[in-house]
N, C-alpha and C. Protein backbone atom coordinates (compact mmCIF):
# COMPACT_ATOMS: atom_id res chain seq x y z
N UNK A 1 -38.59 -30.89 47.76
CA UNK A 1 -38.18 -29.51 47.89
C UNK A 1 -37.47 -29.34 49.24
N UNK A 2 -36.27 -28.40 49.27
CA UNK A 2 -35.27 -28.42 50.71
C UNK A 2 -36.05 -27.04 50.87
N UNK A 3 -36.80 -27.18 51.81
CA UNK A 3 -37.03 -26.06 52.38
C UNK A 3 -36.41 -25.38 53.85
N UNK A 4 -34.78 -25.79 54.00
CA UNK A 4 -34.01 -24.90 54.59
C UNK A 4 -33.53 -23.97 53.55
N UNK A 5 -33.47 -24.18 52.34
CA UNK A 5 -33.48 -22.97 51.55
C UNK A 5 -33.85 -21.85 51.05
N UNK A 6 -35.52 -22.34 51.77
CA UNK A 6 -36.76 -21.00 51.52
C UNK A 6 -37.46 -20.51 52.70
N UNK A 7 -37.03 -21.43 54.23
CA UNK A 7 -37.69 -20.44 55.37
C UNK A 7 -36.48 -19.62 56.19
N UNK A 8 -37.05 -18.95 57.32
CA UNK A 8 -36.11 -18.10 57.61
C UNK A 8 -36.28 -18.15 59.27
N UNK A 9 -35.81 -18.09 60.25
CA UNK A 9 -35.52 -18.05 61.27
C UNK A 9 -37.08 -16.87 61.65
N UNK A 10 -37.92 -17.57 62.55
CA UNK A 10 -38.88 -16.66 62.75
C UNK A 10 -40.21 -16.29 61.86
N UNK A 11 -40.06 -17.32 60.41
CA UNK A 11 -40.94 -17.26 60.14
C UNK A 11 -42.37 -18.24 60.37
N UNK A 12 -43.48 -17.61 60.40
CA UNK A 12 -44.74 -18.27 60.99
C UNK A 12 -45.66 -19.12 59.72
N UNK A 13 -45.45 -20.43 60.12
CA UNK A 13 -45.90 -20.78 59.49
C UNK A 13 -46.95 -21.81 59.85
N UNK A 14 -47.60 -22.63 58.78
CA UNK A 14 -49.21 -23.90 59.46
C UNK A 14 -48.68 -25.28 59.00
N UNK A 15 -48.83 -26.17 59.96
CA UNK A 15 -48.32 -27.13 60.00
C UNK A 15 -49.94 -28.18 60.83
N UNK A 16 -51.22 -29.03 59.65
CA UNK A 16 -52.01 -29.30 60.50
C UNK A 16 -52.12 -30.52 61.49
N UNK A 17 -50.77 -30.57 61.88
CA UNK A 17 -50.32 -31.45 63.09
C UNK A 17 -50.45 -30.55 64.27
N UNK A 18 -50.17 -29.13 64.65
CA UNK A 18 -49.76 -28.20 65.50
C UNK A 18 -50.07 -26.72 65.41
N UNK A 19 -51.00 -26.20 64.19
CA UNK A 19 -51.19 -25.12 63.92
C UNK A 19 -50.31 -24.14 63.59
N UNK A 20 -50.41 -23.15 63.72
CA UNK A 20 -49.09 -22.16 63.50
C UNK A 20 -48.00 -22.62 64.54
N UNK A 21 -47.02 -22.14 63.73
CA UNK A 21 -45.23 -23.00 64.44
C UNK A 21 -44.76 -21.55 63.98
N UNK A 22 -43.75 -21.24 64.84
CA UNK A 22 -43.00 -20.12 64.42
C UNK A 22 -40.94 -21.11 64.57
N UNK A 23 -40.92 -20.52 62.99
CA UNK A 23 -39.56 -21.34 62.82
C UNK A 23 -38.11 -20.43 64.18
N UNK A 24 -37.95 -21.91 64.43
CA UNK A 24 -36.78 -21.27 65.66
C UNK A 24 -35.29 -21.37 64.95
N UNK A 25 -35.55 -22.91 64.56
CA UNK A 25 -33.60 -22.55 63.67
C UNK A 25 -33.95 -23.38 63.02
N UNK A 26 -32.80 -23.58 61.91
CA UNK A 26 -32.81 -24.54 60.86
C UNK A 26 -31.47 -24.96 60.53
N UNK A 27 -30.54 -25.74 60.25
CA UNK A 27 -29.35 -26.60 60.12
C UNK A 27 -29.60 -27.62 59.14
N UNK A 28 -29.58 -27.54 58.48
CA UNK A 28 -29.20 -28.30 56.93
C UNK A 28 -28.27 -28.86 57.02
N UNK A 29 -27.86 -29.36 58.12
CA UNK A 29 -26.97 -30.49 58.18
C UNK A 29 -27.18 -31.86 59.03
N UNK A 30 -28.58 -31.70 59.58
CA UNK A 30 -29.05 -32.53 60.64
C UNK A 30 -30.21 -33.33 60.12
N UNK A 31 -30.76 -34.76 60.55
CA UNK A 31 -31.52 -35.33 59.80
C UNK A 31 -33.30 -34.16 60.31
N UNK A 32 -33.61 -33.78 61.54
CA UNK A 32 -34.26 -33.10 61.90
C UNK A 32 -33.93 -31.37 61.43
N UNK A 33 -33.66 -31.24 60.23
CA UNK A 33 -33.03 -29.68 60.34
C UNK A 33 -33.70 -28.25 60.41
N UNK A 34 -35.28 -28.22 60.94
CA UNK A 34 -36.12 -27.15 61.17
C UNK A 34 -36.63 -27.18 62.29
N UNK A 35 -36.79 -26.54 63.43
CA UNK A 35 -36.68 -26.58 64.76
C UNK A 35 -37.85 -25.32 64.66
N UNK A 36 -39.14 -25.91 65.06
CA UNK A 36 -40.25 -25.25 65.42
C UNK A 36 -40.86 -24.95 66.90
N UNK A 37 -41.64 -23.76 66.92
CA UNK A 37 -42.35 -23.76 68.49
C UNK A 37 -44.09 -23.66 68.17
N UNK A 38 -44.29 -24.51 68.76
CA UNK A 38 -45.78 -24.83 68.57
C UNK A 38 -46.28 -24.46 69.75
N UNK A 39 -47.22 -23.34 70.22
CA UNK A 39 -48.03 -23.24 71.55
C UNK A 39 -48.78 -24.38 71.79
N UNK A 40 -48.64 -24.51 73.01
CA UNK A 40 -49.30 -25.77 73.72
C UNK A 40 -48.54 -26.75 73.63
N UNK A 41 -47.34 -27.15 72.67
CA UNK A 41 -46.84 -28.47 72.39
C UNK A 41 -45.41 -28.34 73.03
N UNK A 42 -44.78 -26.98 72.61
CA UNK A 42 -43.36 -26.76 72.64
C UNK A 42 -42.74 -26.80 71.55
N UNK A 43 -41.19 -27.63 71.55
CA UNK A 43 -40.51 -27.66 70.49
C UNK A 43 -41.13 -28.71 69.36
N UNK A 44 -40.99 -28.54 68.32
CA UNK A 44 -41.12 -29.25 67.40
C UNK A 44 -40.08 -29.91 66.54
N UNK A 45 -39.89 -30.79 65.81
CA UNK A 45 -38.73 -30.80 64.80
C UNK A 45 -39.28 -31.51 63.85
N UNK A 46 -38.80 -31.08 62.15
CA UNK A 46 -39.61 -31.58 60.55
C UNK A 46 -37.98 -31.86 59.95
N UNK A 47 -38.31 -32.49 58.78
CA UNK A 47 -36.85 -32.86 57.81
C UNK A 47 -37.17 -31.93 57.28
N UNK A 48 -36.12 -31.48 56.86
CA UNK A 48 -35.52 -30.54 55.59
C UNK A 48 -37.00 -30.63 54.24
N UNK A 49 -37.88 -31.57 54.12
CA UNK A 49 -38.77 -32.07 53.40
C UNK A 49 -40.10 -31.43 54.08
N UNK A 50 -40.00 -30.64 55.18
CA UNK A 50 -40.82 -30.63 56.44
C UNK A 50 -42.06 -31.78 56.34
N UNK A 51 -41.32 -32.83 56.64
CA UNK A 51 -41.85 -34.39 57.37
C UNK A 51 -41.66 -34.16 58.67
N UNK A 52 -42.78 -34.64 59.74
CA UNK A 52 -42.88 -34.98 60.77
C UNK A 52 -41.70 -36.18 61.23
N UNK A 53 -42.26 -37.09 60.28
CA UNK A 53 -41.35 -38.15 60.54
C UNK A 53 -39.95 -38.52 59.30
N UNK A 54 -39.11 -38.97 59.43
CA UNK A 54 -38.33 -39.21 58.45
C UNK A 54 -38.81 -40.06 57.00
N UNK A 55 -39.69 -41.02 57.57
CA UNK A 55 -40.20 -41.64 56.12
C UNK A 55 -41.62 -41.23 55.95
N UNK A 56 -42.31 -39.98 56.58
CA UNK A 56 -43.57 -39.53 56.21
C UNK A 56 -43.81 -39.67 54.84
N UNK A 57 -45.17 -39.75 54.63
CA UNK A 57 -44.97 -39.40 53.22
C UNK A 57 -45.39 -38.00 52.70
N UNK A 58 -45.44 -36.95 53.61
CA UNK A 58 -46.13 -36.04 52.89
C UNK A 58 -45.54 -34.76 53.82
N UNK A 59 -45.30 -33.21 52.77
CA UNK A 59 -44.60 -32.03 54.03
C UNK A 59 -46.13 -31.84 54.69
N UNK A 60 -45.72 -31.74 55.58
CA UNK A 60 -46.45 -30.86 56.59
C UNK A 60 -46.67 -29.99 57.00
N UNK A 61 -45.28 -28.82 56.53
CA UNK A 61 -45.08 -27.20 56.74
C UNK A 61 -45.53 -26.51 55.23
N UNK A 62 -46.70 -25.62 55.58
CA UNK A 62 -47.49 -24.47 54.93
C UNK A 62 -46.93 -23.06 55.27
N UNK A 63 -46.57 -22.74 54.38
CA UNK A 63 -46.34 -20.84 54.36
C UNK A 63 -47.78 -20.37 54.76
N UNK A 64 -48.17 -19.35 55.80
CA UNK A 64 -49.29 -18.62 55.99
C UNK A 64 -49.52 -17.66 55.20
């Protein structure tokens, strides 16, 4: 599932790598294309798949 197609700039979402992330931008054109802020951590970045890593095997980003 491309989920630069279903979040939105600012939306808060759970991710249980980092807890709530509030989405900062997203670019569907980049291999990193969802750009998160995680308190305590800072920036974050997920694939379009929201994978941590590129060959994760599993999303990581939860709608709250």
């Amino acid at each position: 599932m491309d989920l630069t197609k279903i979040l939105k700039v600012g939306d808060r979402i759970y991710t249980p790598l980092f807890g709530y992330v509030s989405i900062e931008s997203i670019n569907p054109n980049k291999k990193y294309s969802i750009k998160a802020y995680a308190a305590g951590f800072g920036y974050v970045n997920f694939t379009s798949k929201g994978q941590a890593y590129e060959d994760g095997p599993e999303c990581l980003l939860f709608p709250s």
